[in-house]
Each structure stands twice: as structure tokens, then as C-alpha cells.
PDB file of N, CA and C in Angstrom:
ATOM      1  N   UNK A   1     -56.180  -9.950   2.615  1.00  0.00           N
ATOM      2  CA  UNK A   1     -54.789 -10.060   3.047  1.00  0.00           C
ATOM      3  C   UNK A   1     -53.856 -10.218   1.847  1.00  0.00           C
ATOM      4  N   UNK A   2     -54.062 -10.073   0.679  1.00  0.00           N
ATOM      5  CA  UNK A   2     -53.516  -9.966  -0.599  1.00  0.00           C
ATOM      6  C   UNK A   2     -52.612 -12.106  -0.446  1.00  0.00           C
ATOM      7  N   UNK A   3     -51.852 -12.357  -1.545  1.00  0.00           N
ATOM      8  CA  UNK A   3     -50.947 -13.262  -1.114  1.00  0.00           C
ATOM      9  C   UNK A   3     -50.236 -13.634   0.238  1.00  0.00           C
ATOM     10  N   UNK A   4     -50.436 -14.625   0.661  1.00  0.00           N
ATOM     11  CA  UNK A   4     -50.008 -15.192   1.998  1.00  0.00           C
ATOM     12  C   UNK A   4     -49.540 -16.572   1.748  1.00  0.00           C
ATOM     13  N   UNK A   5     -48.933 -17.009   2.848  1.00  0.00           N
ATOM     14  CA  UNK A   5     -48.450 -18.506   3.539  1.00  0.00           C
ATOM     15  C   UNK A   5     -49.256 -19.185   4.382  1.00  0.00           C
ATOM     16  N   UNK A   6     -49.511 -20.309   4.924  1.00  0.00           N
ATOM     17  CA  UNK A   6     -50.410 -20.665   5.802  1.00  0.00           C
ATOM     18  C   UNK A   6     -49.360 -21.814   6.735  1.00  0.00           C
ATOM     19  N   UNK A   7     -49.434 -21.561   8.164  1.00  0.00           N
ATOM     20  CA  UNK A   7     -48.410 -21.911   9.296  1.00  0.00           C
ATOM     21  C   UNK A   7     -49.994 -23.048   9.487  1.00  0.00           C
ATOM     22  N   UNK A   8     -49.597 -24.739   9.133  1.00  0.00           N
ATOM     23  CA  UNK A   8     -50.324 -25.716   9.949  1.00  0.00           C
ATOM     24  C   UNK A   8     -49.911 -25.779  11.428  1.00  0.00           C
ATOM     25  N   UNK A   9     -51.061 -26.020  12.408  1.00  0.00           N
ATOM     26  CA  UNK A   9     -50.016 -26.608  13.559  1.00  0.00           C
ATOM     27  C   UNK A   9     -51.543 -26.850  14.520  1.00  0.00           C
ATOM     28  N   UNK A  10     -51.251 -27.458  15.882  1.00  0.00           N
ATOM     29  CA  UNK A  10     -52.119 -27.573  16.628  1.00  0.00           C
ATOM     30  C   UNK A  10     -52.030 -26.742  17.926  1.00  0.00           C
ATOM     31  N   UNK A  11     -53.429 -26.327  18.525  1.00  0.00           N
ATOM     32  CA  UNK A  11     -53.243 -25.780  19.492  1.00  0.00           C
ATOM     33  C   UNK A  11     -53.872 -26.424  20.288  1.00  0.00           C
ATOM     34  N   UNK A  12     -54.250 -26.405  21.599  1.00  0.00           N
ATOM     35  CA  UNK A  12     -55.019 -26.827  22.764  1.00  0.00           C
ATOM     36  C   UNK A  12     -55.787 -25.653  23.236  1.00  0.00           C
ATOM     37  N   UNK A  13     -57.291 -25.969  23.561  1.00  0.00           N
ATOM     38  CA  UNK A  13     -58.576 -25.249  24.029  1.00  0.00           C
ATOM     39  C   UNK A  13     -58.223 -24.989  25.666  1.00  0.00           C
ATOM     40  N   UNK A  14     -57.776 -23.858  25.984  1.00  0.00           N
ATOM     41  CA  UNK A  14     -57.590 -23.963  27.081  1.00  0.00           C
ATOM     42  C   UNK A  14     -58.912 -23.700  28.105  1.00  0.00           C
ATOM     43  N   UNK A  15     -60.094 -24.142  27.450  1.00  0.00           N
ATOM     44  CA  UNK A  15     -61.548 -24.725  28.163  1.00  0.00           C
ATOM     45  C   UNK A  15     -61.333 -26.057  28.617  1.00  0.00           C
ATOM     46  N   UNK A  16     -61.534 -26.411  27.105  1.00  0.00           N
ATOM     47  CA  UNK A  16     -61.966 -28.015  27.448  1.00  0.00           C
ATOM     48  C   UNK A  16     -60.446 -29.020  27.374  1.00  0.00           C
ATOM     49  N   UNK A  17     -59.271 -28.613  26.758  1.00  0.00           N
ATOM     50  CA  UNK A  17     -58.201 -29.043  27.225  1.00  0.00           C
ATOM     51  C   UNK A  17     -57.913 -29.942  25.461  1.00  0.00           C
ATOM     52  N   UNK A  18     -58.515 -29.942  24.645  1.00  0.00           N
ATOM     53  CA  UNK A  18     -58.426 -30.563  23.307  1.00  0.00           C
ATOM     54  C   UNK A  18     -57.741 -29.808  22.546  1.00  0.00           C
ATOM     55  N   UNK A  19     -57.043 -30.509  21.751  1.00  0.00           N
ATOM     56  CA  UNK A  19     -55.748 -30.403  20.729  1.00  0.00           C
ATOM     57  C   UNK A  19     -56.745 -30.296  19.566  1.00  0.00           C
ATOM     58  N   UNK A  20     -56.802 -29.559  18.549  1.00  0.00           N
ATOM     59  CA  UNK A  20     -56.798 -29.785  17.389  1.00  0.00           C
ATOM     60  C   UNK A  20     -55.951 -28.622  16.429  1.00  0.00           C
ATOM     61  N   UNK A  21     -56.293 -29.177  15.195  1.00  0.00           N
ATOM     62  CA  UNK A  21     -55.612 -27.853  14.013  1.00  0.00           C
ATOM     63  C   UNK A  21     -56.012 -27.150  13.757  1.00  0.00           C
ATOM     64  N   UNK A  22     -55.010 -26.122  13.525  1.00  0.00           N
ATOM     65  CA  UNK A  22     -55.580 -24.101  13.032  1.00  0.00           C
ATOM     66  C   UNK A  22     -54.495 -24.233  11.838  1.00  0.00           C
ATOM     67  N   UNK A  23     -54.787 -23.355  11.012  1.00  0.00           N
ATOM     68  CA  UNK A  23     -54.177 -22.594  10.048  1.00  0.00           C
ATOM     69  C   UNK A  23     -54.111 -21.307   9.893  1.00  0.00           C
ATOM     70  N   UNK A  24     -52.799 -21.050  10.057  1.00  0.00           N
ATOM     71  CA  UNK A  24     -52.470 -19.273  10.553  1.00  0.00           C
ATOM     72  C   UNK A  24     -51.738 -18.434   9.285  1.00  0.00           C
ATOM     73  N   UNK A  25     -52.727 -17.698   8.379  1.00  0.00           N
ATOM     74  CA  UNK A  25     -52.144 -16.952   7.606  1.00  0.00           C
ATOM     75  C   UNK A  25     -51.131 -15.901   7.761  1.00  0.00           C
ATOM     76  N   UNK A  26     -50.268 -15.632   7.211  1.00  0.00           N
ATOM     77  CA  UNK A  26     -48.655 -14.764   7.592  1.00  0.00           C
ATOM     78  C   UNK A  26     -48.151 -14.598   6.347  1.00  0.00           C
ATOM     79  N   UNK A  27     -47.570 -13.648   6.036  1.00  0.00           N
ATOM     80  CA  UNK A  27     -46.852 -12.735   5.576  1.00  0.00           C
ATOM     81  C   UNK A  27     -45.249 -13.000   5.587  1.00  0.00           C
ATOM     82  N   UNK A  28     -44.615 -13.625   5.158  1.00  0.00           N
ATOM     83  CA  UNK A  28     -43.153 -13.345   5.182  1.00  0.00           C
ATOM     84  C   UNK A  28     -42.430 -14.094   4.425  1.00  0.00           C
ATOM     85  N   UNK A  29     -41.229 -13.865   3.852  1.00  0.00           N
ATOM     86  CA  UNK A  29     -40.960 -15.282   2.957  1.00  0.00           C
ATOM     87  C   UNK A  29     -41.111 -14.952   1.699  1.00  0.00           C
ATOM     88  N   UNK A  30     -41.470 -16.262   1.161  1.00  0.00           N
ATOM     89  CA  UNK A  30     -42.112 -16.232  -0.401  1.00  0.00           C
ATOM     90  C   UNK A  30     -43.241 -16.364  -0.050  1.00  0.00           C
ATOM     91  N   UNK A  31     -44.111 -15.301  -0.019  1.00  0.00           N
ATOM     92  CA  UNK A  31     -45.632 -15.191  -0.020  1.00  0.00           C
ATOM     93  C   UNK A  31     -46.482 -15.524  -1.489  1.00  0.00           C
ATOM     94  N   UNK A  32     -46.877 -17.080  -1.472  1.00  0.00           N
ATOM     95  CA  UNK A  32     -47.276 -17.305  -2.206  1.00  0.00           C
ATOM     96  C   UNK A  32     -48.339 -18.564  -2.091  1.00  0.00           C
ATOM     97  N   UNK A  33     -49.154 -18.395  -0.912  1.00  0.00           N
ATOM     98  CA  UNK A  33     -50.025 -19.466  -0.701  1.00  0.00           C
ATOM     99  C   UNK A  33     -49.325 -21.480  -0.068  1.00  0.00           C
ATOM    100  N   UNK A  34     -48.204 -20.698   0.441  1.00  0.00           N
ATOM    101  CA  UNK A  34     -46.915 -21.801   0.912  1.00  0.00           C
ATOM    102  C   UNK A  34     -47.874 -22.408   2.153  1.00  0.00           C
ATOM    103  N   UNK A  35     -47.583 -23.874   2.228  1.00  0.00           N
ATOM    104  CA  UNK A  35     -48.338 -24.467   3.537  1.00  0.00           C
ATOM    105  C   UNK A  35     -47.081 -24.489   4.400  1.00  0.00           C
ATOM    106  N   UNK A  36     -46.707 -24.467   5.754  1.00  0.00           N
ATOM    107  CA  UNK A  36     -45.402 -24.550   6.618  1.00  0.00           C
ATOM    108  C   UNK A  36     -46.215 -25.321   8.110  1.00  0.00           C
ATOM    109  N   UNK A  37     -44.971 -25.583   8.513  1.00  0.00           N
ATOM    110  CA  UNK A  37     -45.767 -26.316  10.106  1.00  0.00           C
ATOM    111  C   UNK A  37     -44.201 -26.086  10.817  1.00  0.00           C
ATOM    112  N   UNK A  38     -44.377 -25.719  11.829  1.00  0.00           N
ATOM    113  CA  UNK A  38     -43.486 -25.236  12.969  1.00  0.00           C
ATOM    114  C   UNK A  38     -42.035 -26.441  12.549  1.00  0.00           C
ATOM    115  N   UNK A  39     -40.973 -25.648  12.545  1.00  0.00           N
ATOM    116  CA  UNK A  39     -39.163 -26.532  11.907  1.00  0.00           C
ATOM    117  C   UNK A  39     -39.209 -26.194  11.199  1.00  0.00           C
ATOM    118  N   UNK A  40     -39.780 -26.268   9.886  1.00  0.00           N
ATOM    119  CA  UNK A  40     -39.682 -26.202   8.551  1.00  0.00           C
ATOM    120  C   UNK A  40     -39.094 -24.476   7.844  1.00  0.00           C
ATOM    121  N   UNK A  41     -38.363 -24.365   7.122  1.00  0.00           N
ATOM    122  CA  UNK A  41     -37.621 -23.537   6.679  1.00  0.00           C
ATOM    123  C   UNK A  41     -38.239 -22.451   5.858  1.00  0.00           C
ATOM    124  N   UNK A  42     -38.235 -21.648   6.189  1.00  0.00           N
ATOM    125  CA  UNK A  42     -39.195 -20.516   4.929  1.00  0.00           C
ATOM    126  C   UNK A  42     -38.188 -20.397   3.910  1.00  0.00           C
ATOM    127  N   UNK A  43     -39.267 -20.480   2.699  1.00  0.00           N
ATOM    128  CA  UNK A  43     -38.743 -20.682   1.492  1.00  0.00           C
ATOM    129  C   UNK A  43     -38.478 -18.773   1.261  1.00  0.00           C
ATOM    130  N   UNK A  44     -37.766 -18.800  -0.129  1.00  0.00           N
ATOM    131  CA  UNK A  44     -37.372 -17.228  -0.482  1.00  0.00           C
ATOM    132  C   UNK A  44     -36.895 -17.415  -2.036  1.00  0.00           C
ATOM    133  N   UNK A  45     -37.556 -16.089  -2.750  1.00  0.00           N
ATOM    134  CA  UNK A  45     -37.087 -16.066  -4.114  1.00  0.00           C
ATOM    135  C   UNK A  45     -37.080 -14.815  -4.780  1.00  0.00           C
ATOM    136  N   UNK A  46     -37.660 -13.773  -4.422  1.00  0.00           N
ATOM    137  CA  UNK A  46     -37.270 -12.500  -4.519  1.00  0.00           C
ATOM    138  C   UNK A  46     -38.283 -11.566  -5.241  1.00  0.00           C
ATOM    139  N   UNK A  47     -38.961 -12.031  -6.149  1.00  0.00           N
ATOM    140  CA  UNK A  47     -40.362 -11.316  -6.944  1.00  0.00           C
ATOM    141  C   UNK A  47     -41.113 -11.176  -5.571  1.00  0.00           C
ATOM    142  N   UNK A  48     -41.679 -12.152  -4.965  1.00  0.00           N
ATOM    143  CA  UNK A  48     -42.718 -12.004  -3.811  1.00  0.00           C
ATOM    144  C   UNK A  48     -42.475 -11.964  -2.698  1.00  0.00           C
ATOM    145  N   UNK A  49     -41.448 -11.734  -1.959  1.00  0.00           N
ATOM    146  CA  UNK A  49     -40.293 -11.908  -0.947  1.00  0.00           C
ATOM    147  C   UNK A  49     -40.996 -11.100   0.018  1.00  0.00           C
ATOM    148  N   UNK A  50     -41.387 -11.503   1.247  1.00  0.00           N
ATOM    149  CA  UNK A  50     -41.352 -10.034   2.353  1.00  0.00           C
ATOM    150  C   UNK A  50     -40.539 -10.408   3.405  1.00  0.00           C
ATOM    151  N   UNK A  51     -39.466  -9.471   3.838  1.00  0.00           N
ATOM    152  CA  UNK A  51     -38.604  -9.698   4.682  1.00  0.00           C
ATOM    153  C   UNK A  51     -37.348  -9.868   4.054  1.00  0.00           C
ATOM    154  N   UNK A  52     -36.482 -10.322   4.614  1.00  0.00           N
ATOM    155  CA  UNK A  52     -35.134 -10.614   4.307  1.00  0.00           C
ATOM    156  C   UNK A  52     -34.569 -11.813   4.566  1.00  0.00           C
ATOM    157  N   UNK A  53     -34.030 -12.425   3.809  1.00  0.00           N
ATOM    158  CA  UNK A  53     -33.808 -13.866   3.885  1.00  0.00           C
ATOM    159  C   UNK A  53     -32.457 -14.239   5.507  1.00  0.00           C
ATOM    160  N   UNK A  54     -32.501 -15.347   6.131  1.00  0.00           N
ATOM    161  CA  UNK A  54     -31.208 -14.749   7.073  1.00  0.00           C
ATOM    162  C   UNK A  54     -31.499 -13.996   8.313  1.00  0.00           C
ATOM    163  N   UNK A  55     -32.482 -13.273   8.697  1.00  0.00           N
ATOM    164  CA  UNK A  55     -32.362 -12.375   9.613  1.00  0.00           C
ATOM    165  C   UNK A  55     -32.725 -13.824  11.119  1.00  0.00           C
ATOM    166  N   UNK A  56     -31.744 -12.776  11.606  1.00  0.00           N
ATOM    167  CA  UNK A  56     -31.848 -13.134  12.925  1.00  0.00           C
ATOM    168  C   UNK A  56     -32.868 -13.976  13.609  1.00  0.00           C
ATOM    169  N   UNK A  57     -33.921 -13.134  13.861  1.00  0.00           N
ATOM    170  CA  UNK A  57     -34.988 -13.738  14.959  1.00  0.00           C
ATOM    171  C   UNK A  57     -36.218 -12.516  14.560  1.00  0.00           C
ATOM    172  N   UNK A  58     -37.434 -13.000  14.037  1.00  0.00           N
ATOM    173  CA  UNK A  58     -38.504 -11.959  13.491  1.00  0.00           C
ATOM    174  C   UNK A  58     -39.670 -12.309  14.229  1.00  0.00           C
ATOM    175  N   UNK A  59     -40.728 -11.468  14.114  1.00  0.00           N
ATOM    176  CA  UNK A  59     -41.922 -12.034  14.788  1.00  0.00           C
ATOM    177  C   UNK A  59     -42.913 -11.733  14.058  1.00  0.00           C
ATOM    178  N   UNK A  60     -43.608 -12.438  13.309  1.00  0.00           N
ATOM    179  CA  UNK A  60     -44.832 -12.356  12.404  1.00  0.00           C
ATOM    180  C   UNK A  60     -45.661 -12.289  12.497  1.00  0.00           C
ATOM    181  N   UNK A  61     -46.450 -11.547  12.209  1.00  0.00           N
ATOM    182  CA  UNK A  61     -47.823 -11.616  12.300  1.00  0.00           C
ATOM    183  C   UNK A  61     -48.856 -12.583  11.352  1.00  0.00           C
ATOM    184  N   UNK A  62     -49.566 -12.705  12.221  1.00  0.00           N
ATOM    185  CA  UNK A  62     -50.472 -14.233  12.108  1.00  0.00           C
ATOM    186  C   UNK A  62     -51.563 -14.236  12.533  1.00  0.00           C
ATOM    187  N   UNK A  63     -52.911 -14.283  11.280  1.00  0.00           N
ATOM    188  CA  UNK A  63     -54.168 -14.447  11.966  1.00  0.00           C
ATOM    189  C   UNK A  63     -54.853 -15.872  11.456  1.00  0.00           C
ATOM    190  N   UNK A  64     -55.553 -16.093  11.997  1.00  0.00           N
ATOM    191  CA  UNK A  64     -56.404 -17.674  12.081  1.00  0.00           C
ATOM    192  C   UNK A  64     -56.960 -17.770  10.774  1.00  0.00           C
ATOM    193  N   UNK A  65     -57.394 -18.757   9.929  1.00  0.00           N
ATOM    194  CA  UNK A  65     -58.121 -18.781   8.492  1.00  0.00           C
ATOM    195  C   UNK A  65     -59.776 -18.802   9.219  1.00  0.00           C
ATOM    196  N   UNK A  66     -59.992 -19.909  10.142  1.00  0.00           N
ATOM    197  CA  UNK A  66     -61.196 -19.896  10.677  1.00  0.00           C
ATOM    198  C   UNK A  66     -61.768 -19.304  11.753  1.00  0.00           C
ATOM    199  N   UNK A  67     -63.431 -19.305  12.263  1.00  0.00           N
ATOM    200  CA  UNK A  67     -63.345 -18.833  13.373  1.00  0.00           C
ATOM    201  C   UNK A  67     -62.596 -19.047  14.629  1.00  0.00           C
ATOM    202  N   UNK A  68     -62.177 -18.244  15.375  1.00  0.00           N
ATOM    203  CA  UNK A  68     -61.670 -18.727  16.193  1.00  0.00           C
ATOM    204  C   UNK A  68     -62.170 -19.033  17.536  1.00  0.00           C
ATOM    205  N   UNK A  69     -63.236 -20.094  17.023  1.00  0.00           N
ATOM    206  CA  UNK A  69     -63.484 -20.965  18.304  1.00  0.00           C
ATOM    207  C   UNK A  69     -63.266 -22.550  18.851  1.00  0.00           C
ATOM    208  N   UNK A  70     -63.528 -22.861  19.695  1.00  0.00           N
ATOM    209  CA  UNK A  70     -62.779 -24.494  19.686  1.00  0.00           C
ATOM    210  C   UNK A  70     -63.725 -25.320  18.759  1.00  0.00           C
ATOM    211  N   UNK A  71     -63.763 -26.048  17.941  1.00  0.00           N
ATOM    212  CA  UNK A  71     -64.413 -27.257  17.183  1.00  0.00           C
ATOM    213  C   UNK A  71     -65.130 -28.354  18.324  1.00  0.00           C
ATOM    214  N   UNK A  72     -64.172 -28.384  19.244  1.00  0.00           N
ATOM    215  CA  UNK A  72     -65.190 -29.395  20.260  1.00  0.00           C
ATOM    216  C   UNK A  72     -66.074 -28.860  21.500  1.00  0.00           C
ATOM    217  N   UNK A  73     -65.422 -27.765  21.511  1.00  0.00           N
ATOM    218  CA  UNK A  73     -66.376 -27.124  23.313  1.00  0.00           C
ATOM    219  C   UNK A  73     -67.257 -26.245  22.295  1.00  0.00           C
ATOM    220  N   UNK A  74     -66.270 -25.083  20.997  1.00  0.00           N
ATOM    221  CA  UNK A  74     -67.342 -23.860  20.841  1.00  0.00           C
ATOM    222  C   UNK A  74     -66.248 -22.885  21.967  1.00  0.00           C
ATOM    223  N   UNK A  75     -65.881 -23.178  22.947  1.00  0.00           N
ATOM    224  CA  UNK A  75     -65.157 -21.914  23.714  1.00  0.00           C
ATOM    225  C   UNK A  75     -64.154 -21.144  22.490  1.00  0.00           C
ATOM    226  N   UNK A  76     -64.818 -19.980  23.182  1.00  0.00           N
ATOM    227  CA  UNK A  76     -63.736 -18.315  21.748  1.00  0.00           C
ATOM    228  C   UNK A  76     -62.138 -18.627  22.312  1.00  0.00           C
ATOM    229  N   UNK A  77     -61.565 -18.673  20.884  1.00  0.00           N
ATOM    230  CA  UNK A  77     -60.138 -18.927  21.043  1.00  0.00           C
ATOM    231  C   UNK A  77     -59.700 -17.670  20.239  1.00  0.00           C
ATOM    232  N   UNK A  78     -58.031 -17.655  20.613  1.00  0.00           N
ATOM    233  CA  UNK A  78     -57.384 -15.912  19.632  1.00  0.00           C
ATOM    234  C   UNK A  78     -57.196 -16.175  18.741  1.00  0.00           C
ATOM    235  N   UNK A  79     -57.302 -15.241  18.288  1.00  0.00           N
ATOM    236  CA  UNK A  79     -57.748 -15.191  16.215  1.00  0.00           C
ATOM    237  C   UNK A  79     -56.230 -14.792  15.427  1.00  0.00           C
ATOM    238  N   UNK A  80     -55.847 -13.905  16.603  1.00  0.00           N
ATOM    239  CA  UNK A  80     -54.338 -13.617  15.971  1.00  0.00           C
ATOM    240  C   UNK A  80     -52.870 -14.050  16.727  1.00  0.00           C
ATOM    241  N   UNK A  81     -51.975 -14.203  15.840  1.00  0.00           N
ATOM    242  CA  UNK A  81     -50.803 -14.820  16.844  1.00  0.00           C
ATOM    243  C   UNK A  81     -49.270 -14.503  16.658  1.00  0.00           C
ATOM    244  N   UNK A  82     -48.559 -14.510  17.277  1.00  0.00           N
ATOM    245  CA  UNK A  82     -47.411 -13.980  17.306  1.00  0.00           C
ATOM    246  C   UNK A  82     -46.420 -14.776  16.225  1.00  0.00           C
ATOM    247  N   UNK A  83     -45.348 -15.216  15.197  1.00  0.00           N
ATOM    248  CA  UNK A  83     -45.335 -16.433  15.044  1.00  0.00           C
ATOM    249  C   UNK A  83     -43.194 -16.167  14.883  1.00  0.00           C
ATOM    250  N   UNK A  84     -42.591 -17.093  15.853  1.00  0.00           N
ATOM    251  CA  UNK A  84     -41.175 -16.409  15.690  1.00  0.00           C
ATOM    252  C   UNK A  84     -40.308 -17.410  14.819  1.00  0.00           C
ATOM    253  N   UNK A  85     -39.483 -16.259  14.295  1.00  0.00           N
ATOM    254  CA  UNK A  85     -39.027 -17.596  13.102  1.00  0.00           C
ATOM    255  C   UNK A  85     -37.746 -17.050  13.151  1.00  0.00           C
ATOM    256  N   UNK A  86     -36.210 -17.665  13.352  1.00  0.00           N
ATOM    257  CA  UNK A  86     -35.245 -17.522  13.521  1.00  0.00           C
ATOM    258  C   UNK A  86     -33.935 -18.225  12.616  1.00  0.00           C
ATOM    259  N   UNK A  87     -33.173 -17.304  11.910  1.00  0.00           N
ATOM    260  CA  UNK A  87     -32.775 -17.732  10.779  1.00  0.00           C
ATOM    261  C   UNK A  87     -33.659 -18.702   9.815  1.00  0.00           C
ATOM    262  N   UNK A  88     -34.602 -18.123   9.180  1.00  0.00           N
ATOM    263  CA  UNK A  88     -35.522 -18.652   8.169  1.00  0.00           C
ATOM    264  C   UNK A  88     -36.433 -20.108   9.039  1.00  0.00           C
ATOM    265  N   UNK A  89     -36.183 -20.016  10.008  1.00  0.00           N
ATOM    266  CA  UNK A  89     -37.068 -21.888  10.552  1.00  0.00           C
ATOM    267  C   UNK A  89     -37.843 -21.127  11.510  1.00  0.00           C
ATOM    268  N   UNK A  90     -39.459 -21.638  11.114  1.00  0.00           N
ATOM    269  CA  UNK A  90     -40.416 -21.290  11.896  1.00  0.00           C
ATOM    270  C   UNK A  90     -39.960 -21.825  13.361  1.00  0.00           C
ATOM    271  N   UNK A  91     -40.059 -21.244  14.316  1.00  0.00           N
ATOM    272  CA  UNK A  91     -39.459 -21.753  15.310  1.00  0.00           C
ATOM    273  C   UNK A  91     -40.651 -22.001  16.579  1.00  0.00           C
ATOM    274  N   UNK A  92     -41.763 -21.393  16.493  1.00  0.00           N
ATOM    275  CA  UNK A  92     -43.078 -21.258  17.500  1.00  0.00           C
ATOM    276  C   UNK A  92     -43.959 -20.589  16.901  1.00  0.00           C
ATOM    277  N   UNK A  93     -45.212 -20.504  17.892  1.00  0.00           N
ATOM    278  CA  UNK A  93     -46.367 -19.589  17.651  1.00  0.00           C
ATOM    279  C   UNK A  93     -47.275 -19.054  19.037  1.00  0.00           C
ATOM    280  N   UNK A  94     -47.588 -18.571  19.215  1.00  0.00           N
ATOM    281  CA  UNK A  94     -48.545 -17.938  20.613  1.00  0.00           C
ATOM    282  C   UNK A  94     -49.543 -17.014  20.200  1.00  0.00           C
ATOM    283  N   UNK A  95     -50.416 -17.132  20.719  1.00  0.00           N
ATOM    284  CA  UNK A  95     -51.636 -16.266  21.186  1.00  0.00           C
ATOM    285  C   UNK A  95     -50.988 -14.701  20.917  1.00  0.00           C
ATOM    286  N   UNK A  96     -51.070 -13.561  20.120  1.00  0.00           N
ATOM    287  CA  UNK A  96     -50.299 -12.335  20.426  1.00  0.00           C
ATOM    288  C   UNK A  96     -50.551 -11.468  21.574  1.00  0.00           C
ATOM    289  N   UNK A  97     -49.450 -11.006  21.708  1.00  0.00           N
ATOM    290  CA  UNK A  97     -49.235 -10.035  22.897  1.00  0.00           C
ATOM    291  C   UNK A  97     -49.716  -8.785  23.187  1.00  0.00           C
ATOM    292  N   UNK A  98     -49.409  -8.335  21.739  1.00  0.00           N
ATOM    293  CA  UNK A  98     -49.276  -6.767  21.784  1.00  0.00           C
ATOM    294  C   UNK A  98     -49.407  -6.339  19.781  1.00  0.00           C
ATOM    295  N   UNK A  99     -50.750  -6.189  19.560  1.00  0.00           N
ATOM    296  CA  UNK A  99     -50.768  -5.928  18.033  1.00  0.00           C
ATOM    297  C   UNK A  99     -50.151  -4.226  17.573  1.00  0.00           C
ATOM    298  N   UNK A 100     -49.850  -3.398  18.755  1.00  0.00           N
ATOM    299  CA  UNK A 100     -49.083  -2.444  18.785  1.00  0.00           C
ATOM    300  C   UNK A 100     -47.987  -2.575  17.986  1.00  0.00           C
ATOM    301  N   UNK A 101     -46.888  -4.056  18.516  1.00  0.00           N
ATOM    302  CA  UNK A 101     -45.846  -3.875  17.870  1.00  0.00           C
ATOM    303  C   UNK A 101     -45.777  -3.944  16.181  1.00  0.00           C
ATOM    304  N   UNK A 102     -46.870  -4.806  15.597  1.00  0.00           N
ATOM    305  CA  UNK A 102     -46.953  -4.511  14.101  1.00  0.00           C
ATOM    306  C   UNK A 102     -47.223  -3.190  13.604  1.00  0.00           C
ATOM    307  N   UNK A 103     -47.294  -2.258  14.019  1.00  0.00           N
ATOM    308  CA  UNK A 103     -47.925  -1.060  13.510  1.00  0.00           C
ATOM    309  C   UNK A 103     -46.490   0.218  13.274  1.00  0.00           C
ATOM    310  N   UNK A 104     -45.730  -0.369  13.518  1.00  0.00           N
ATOM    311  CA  UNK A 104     -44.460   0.046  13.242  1.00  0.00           C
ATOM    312  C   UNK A 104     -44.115   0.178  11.475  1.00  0.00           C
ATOM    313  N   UNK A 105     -44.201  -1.198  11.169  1.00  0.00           N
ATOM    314  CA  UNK A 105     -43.920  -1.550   9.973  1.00  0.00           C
ATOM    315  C   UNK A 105     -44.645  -1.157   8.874  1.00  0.00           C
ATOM    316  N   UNK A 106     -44.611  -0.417   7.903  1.00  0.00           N
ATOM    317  CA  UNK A 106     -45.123  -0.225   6.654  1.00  0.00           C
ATOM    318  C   UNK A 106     -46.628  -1.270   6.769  1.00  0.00           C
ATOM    319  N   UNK A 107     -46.329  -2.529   6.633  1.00  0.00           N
ATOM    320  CA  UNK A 107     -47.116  -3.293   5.663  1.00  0.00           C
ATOM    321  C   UNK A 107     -47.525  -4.122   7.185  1.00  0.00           C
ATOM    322  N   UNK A 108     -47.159  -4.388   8.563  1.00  0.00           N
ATOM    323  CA  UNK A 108     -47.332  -4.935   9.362  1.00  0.00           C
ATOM    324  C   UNK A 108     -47.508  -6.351   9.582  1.00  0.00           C
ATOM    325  N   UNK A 109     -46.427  -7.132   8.658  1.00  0.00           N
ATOM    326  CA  UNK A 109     -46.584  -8.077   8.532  1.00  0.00           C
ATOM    327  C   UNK A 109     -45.314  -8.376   9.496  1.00  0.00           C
ATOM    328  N   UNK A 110     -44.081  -8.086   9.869  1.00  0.00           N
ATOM    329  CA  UNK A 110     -43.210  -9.211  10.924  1.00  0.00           C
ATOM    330  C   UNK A 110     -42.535  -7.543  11.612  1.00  0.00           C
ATOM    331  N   UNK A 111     -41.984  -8.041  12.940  1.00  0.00           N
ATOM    332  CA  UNK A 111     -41.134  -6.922  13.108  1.00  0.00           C
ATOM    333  C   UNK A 111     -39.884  -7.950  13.629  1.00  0.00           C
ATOM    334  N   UNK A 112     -38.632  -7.278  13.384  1.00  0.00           N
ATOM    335  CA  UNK A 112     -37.352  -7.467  13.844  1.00  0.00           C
ATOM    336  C   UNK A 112     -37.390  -7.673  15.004  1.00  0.00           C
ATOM    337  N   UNK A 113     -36.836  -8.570  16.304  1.00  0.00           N
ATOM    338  CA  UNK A 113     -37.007  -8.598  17.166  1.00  0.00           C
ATOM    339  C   UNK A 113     -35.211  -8.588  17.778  1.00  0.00           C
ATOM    340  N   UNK A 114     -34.292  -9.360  17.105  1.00  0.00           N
ATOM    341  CA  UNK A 114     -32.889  -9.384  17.486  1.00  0.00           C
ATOM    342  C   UNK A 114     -31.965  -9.550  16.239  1.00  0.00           C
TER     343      UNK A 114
END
């Protein structure tokens, strides 16, 4: 995945119903091995930059560092995830929808959404 960011955050096993942490590699920003957790502001500086600083409302693409299964059941969890970030602040993350919509983009790392 060449240089990346890593989005901390927790999800819930929708098996066994347990919370724990994932780390979701992404593309956007200052791609430079940046740790972020959902609020927090994407940084920007322009040598390593992907995207545009400011934009609206984007949707990133985001895959898991580990397997993606639960740590306490073992039930298979999604490996890749949607991640929306609106005027530079990570704003959420989900399970993805549709890996179609990255395939638009050159490099398929975020698409414009508004």
C-alpha cells in the first residue's frame, strides 16, 4: 500500500456483541504513517498530500492492518471500510458498501462525495 495513515477506533463483533480495536490503513492527507481516531483533523503539507485540503465531504478508502476476525469469538469481520471525513475531520467509518466506487479514481484511495 506504499505510505499510509492508520484510523484507531473500535468496532463491535456483530456475533458475539464485543467492542474491541482495529486499525484501518487509508490514504489521504499527509500520508505518512499518521495515527488518527475518529474527530481528529487530517493533517496536510503538500510533498505527500493525497487529496485536497478543505474539501467538502470525501469517502476513503480503508482496509484493516489485521485479520479481520473478532479477537474474542474468531467470527470473520470486513476487512475493508468506507471512512468519511468532512472538511479535513475524520467524521465516521463503516463496513464498505460498494468497492466499485473507488475504481473511479486514478490511485483509489477517496472519492468526492459532496
Amino acid at each position: 500500500m506504499g505510505a499510509y495513515n492508520i484510523l484507531i477506533t473500535d468496532i463491535t463483533c456483530s456475533y458475539c456483541n464485543t467492542s474491541h480495536e482495529v486499525k484501518v490503513q487509508f490514504k489521504y492527507g499527509l500520508t505518512w504513517q499518521l495515527d488518527f481516531r475518529i474527530g481528529e483533523r487530517i493533517q496536510w503539507e503538500t510533498r505527500y498530500d493525497i487529496g485536497t485540503p478543505g474539501t467538502e465531504k470525501v469517502k476513503v478508502y480503508g482496509i484493516r492492518e489485521s485479520d479481520p476476525v473478532c479477537p474474542h469469538c474468531g467470527h470473520p469481520e470486513d476487512e475493508e471500510y468506507d471512512i468519511i471525513v468532512e472538511k479535513d475531520i475524520i467524521k465516521s467509518m463503516s463496513p464498505m458498501k460498494n468497492p466499485q466506487d473507488y475504481l473511479n479514481d486514478d490511485e483509489g484511495c477517496f472519492v468526492i462525495i459532496s
